[in-house]
Protein backbone atom coordinates (compact mmCIF):
# COMPACT_ATOMS: atom_id res chain seq x y z
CA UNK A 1 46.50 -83.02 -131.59
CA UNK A 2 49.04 -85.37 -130.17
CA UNK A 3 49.72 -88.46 -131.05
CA UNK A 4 47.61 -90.54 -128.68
CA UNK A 5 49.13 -94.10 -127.49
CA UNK A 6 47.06 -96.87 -126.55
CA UNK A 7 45.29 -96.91 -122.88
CA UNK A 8 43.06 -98.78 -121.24
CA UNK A 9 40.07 -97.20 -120.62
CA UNK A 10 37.73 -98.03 -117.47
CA UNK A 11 34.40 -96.76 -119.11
CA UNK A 12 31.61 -96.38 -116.57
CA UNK A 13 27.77 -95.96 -117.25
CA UNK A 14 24.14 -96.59 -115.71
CA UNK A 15 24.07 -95.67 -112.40
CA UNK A 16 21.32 -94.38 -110.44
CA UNK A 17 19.30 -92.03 -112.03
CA UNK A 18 16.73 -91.66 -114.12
CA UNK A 19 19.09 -91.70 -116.96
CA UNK A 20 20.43 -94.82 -116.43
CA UNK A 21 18.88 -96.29 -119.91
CA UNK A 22 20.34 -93.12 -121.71
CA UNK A 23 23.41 -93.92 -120.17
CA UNK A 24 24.21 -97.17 -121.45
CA UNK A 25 23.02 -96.22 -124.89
CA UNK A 26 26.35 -93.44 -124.71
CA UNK A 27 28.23 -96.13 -123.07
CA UNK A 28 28.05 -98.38 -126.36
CA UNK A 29 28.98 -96.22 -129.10
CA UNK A 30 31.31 -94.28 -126.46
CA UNK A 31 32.89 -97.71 -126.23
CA UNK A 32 33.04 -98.98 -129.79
CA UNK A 33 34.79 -95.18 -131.23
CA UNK A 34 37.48 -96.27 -128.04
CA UNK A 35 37.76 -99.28 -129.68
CA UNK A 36 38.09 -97.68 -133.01
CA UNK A 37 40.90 -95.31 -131.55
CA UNK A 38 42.82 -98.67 -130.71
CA UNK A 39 42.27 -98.58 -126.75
CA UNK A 40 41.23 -101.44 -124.86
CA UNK A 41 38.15 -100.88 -122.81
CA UNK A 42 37.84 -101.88 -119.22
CA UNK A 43 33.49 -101.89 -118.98
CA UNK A 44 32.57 -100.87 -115.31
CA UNK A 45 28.36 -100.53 -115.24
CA UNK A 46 26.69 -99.33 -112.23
CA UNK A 47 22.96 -100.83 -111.53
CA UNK A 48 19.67 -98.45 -110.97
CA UNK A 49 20.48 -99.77 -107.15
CA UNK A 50 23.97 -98.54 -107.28
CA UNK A 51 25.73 -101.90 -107.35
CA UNK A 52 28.78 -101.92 -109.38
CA UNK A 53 29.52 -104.58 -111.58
CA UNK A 54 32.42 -105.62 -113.60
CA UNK A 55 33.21 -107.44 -116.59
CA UNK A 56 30.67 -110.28 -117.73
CA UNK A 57 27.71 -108.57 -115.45
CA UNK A 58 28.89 -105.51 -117.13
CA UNK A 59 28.71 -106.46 -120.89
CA UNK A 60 25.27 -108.14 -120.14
CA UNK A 61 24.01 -104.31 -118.94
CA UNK A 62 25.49 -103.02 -122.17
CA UNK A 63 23.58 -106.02 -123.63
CA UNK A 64 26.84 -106.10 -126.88
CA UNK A 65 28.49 -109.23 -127.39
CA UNK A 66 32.58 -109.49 -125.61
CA UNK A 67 35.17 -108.88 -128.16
CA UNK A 68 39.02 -109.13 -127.86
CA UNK A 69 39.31 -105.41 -126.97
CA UNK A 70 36.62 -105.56 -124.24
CA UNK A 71 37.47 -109.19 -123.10
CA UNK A 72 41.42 -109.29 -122.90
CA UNK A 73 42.74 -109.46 -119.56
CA UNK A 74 39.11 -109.00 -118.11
CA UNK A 75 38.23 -111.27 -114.94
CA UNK A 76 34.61 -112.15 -113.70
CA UNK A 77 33.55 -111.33 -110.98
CA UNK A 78 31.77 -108.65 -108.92
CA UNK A 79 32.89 -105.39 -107.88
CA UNK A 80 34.32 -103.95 -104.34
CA UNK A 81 33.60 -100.78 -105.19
CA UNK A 82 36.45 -100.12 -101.75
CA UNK A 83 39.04 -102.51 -103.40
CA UNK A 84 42.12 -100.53 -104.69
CA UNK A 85 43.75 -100.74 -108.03
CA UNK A 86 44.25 -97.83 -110.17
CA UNK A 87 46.64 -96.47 -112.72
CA UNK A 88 50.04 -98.16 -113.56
CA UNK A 89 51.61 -95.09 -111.22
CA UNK A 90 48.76 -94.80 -108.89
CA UNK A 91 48.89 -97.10 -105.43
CA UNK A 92 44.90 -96.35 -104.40
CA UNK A 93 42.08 -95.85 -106.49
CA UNK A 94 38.12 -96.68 -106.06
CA UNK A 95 38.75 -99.35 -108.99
CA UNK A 96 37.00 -102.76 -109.24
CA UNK A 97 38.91 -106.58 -108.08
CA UNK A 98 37.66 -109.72 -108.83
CA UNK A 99 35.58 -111.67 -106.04
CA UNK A 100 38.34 -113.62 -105.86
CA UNK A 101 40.69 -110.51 -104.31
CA UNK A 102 42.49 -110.38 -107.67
CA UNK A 103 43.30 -106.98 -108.81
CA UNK A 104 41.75 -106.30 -112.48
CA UNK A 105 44.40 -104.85 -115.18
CA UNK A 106 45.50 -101.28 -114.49
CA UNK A 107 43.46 -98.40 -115.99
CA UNK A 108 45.31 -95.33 -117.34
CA UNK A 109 42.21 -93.38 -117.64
CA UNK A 110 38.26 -93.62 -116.61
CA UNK A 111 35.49 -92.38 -119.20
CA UNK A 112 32.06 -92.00 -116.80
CA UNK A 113 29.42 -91.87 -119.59
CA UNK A 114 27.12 -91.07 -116.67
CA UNK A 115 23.87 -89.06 -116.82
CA UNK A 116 22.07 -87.51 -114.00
CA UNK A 117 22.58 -87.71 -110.16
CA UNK A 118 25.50 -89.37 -108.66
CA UNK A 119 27.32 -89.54 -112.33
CA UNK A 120 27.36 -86.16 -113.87
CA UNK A 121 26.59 -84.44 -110.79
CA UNK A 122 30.25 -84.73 -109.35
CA UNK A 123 30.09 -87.62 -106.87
CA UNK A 124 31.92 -89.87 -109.18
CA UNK A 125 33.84 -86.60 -110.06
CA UNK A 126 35.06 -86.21 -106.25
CA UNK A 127 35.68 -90.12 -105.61
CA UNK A 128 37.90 -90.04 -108.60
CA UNK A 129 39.99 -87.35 -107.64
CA UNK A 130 40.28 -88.46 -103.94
CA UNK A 131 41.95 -91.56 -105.70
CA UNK A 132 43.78 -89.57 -108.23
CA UNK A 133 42.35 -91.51 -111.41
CA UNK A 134 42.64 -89.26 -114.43
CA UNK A 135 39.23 -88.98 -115.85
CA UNK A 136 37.30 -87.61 -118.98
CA UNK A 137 35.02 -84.57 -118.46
CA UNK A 138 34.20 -81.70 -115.96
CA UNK A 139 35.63 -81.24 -112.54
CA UNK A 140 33.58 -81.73 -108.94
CA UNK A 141 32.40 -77.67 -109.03
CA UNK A 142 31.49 -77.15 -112.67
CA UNK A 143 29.68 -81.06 -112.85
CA UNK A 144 27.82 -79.64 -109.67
CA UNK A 145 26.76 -76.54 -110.86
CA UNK A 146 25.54 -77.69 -114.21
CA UNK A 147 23.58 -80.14 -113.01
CA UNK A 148 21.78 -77.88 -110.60
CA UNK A 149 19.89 -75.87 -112.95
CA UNK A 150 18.91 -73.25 -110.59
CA UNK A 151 22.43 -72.55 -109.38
CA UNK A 152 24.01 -72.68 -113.08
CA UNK A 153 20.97 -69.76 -114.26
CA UNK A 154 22.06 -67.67 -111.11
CA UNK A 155 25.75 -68.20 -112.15
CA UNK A 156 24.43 -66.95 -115.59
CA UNK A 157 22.24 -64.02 -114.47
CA UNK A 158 25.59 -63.05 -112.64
CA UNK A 159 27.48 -63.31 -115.75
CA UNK A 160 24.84 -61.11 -117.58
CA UNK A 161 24.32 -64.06 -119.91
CA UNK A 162 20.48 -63.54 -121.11
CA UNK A 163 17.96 -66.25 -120.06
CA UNK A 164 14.31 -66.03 -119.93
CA UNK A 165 13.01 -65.14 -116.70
CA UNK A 166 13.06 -68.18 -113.71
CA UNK A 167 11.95 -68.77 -110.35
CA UNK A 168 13.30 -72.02 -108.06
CA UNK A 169 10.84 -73.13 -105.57
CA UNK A 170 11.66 -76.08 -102.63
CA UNK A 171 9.72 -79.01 -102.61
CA UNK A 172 8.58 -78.42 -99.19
CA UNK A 173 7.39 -74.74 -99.45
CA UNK A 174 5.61 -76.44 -102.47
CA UNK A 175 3.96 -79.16 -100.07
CA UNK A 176 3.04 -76.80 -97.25
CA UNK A 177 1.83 -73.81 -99.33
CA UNK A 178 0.95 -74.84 -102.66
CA UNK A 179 -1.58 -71.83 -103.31
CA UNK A 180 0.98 -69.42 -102.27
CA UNK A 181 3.50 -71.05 -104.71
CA UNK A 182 1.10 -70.44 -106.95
CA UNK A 183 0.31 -66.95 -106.92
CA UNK A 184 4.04 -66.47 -106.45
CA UNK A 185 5.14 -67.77 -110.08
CA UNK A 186 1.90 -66.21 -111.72
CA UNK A 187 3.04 -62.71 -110.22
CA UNK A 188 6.87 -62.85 -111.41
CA UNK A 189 6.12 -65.09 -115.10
CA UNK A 190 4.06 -65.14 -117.95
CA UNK A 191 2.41 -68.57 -119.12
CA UNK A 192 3.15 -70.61 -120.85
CA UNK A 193 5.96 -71.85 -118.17
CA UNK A 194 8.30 -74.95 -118.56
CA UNK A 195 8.26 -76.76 -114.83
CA UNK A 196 11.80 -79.08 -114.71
CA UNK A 197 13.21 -80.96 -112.11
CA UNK A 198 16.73 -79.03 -111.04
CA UNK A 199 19.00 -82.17 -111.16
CA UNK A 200 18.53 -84.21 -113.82
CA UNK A 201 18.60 -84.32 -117.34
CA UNK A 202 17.22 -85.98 -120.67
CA UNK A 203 14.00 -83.70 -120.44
CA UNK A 204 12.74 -86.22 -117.63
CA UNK A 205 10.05 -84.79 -115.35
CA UNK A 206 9.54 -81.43 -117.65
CA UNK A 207 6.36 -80.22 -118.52
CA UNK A 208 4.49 -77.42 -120.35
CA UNK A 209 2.09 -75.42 -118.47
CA UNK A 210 -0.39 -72.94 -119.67
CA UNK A 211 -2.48 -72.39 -116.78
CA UNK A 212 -2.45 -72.83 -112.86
CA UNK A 213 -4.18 -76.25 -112.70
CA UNK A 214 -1.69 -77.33 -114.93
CA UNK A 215 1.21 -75.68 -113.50
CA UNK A 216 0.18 -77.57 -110.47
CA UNK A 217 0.40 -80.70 -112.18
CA UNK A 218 3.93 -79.73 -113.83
CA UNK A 219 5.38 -79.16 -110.23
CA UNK A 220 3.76 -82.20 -108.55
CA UNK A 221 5.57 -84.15 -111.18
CA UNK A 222 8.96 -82.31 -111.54
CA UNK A 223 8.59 -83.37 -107.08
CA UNK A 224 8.47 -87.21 -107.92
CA UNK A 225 12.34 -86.49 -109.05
CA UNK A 226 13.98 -83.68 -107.30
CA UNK A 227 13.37 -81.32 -103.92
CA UNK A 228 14.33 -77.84 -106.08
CA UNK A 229 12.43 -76.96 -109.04
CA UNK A 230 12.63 -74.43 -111.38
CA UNK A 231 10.31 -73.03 -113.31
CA UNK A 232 11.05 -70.93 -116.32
CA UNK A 233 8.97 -68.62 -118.78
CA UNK A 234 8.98 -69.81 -122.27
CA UNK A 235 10.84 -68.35 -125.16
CA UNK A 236 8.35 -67.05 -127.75
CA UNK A 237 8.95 -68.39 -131.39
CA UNK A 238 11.29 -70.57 -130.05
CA UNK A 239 14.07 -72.70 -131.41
CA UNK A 240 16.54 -75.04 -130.30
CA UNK A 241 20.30 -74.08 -130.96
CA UNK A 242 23.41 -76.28 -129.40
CA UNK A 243 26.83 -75.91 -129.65
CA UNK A 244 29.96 -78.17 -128.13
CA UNK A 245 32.70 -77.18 -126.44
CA UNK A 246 36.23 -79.14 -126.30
CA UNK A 247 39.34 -78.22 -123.96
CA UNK A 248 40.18 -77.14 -120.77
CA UNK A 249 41.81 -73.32 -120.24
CA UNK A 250 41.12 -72.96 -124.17
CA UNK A 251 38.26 -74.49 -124.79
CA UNK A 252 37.06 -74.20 -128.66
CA UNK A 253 33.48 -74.21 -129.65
CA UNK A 254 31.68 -76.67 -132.75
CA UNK A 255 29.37 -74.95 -135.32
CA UNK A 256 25.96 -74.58 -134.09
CA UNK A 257 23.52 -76.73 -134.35
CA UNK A 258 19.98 -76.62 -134.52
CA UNK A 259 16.82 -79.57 -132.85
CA UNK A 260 13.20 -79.67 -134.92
CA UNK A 261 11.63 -81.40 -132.32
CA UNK A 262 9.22 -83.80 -133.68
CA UNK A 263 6.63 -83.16 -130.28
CA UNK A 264 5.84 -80.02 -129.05
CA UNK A 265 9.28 -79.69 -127.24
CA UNK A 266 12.14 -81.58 -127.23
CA UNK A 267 10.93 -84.19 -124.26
CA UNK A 268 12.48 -87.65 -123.43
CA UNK A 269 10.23 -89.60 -125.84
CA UNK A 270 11.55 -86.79 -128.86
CA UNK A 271 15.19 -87.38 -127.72
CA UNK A 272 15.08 -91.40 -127.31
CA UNK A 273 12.05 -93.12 -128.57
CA UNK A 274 10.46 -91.55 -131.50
CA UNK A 275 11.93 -90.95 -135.20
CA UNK A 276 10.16 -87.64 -135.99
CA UNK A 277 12.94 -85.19 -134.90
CA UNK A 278 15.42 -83.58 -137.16
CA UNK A 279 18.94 -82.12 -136.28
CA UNK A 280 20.13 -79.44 -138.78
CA UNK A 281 23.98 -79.55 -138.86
CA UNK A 282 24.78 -76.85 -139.01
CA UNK A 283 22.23 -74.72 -137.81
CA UNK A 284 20.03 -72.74 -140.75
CA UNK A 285 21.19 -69.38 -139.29
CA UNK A 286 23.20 -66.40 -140.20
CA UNK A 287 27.04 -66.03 -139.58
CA UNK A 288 27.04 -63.17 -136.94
CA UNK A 289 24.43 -64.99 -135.01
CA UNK A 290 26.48 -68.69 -134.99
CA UNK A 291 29.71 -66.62 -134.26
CA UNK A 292 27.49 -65.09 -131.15
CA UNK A 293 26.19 -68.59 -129.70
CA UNK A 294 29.81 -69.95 -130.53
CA UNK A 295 31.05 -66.84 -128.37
CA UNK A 296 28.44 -66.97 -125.22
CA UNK A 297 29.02 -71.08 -125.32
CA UNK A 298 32.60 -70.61 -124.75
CA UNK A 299 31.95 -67.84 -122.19
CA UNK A 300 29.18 -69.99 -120.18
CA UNK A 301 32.08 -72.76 -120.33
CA UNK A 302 34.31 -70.75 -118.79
CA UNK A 303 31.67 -69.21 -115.97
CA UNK A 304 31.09 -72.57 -114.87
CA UNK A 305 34.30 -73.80 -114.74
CA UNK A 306 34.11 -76.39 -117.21
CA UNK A 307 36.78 -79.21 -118.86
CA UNK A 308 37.26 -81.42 -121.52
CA UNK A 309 33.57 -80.88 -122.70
CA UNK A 310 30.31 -79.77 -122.18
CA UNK A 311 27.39 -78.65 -124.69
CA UNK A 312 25.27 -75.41 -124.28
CA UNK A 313 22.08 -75.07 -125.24
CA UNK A 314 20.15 -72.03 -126.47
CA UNK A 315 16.56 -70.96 -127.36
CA UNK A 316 16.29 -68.75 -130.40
CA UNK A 317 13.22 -66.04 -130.57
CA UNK A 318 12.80 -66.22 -134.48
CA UNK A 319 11.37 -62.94 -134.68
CA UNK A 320 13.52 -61.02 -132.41
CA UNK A 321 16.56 -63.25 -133.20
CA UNK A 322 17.91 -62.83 -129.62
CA UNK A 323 19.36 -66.28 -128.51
CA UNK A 324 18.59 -67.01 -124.35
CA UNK A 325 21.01 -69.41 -123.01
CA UNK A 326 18.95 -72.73 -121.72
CA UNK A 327 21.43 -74.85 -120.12
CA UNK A 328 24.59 -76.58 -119.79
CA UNK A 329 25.29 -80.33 -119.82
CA UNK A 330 28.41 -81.19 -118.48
CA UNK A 331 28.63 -84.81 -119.72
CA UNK A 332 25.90 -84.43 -122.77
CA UNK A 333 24.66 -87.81 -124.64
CA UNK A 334 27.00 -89.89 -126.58
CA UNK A 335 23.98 -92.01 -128.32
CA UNK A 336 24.15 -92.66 -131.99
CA UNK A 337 21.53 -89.68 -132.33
CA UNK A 338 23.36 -87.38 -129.95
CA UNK A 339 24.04 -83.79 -130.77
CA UNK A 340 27.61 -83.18 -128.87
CA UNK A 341 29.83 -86.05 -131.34
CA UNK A 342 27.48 -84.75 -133.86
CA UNK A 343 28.43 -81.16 -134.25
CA UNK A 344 32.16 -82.23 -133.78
CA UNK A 345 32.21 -84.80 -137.02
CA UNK A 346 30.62 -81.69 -138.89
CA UNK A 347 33.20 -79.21 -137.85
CA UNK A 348 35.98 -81.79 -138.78
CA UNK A 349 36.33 -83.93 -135.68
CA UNK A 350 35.57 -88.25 -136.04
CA UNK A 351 33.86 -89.92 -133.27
CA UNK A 352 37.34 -91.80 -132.86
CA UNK A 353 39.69 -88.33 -132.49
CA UNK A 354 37.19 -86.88 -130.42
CA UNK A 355 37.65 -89.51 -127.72
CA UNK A 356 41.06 -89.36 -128.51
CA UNK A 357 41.06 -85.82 -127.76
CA UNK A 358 38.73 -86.22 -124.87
CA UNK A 359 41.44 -88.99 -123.41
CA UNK A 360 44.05 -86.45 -123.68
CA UNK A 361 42.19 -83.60 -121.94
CA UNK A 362 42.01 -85.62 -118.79
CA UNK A 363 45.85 -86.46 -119.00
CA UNK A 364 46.56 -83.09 -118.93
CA UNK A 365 44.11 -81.82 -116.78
CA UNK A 366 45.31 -84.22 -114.30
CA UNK A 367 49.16 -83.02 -114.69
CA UNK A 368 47.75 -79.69 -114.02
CA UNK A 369 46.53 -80.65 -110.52
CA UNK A 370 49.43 -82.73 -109.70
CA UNK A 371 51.09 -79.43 -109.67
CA UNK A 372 49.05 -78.03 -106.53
CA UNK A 373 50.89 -78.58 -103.24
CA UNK A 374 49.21 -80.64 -100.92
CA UNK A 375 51.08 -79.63 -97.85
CA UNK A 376 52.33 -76.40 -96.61
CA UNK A 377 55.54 -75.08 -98.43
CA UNK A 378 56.61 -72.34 -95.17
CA UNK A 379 57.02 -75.64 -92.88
């Protein structure tokens, strides 16, 4: 790893989405290994309403007390979310001034610790590239396609990655024929069936259905939060496997990992609120089968055209011991719990080098796209 010098880092997190709490939970300890790494973070928040918010309105989101390394050169002050400063060789950028017109310091780099729609889903992705602001994480296509779960499991399928069997359903077909719905997913799947929302993340909106009436629940529900649902047959004897993936063309995979869920799956209130879940670091399985989840994590990486980082998840049959891929998560949680920094520490990675290493990713990835021509070379 190269020696990293000191940046300042714009970090952004809430924004709006039902994972705006989660967000700014990542944001902190995101912010204090930054801090740790000797960079000097520039907080930008984002409010549930989409409002963006600099400096004093941003630390009181984070609700952490302004040190040195968060406060120097700060101004207060709203945000122009239109106002143009970017990085010290970068004329135009969708970076916060002051209310008083007065550009903020330059930012070398942006970290969005965003979760869910219009953060992880590559809308902050393409603004940031339209400005040319290097920034940490996965491009506009692969944050698009892993936050779509139905279009990342068709990307999959075309892979020949194994998943359990899925069907995607509209919210409207589900609001004008409901029964047909119905006997649609009972026909193709087996109960029980997980019903999730296809953009977001966090487990928000998921349920566990075992029978129509409540499979009609599960997708009235998974509605409230997106117009594409999927719903999925469940993995018998199931357990939860995750690995993390670092790089760009290369990308290198952490030992597996492995969630006891405390509830009966790993919902929001397991991943956030409660104490009763367990991570096993590494994962209690055998060699050949965390070389193969290492393997198909890298490969699913590479299918989606992912960079700087992403974590895969699997489900495990015990008895079979055939792993299904679950999903993808292009920007996974940074929280002190969190699996992705997790898996890294325990396959020889600190919190500090990985966002270090992280930082340096979207240097380089941003050098490589400098290198694309942007008008015609036979003029």
């Amino acid at each position: 790893m190269k020696e990293q010098r000191s940046l300042r880092v714009g970090v952004l997190f809430g924004g709006r989405s039902g994972e705006h709490e989660v967000s700014i939970a990542s944001a902190r300890n995101v912010i204090d290994a930054l801090q740790k790494a000797g960079h000097t973070v520039v907080p930008i928040g984002i409010s549930p309403q989409g409002r963006w918010l600099a400096n004093g309105q941003a630390q009181q989101q984070l609700g952490v007390a302004m040190t040195p390394a968060l406060a120097d050169g700060l101004i207060d002050g709203v945000v122009d979310a239109t106002a143009a400063n970017g990085p010290r060789d970068n004329p135009w950028a969708l970076l916060p001034h002051s209310a008083d017109g007065a550009p903020l310091p330059a930012i070398d780099v942006i970290f969005p610790v965003l979760h869910g729609p219009y953060g992880e889903d590559g809308a902050v992705q393409g603004l940031l590239e339209m400005a040319d602001v290097p920034y940490v994480g996965c491009g506009v296509l692969a944050s698009a396609v892993g936050m779509d779960k139905a279009l990342a499991k068709q990307l999959f399928a075309q892979a020949g990655i194994r998943q359990t069997p899925f069907r995607a359903i509209l919210r409207k077909r589900w609001t004008h024929a409901p029964q047909a719905v119905l006997d649609e997913l009972e026909a193709a799947l087996s109960y029980p069936l997980f019903v999730k929302p296809a953009n977001l993340g966090s487990s928000i909106g998921i349920s566990k259905a075992r029978g129509r009436a409540a499979l009609a629940a599960a997708i009235e529900l998974a509605c409230r939060y997106d117009r594409k649902v999927v719903v999925e047959q469940a993995v018998p004897h199931a357990r939860e496997i995750e690995v993390s993936v670092l790089g760009n063309d290369e990308p290198v995979a952490s030992i597996p990992g492995e969630v006891a869920p405390g509830n009966e799956f790993y919902d929001y209130a397991a991943k956030y609120l409660d104490d009763n879940s367990q991570l096993l670091i590494p994962a209690p399985i055998d060699e050949a089968l965390a070389a193969e989840a290492q393997r198909i994590a890298v490969q699913a990486f590479g299918v989606a055209d992912c960079s700087g980082l992403a974590r895969v998840d699997f489900l495990l049959d015990d008895q079979t011991k055939q792993l299904y891929l679950n999903e993808i998560n292009t920007m996974p949680g940074f929280t002190r719990i969190s699996m992705y920094p997790k898996l890294w520490e325990a396959s020889g990675i600190s919190y500090p080098a990985l966002v270090d290493r992280l930082i340096e990713l979207a240097m380089e990835r941003r050098q490589d796209r400098l290198r694309n021509a942007t008008t015609r070379l036979d003029q």
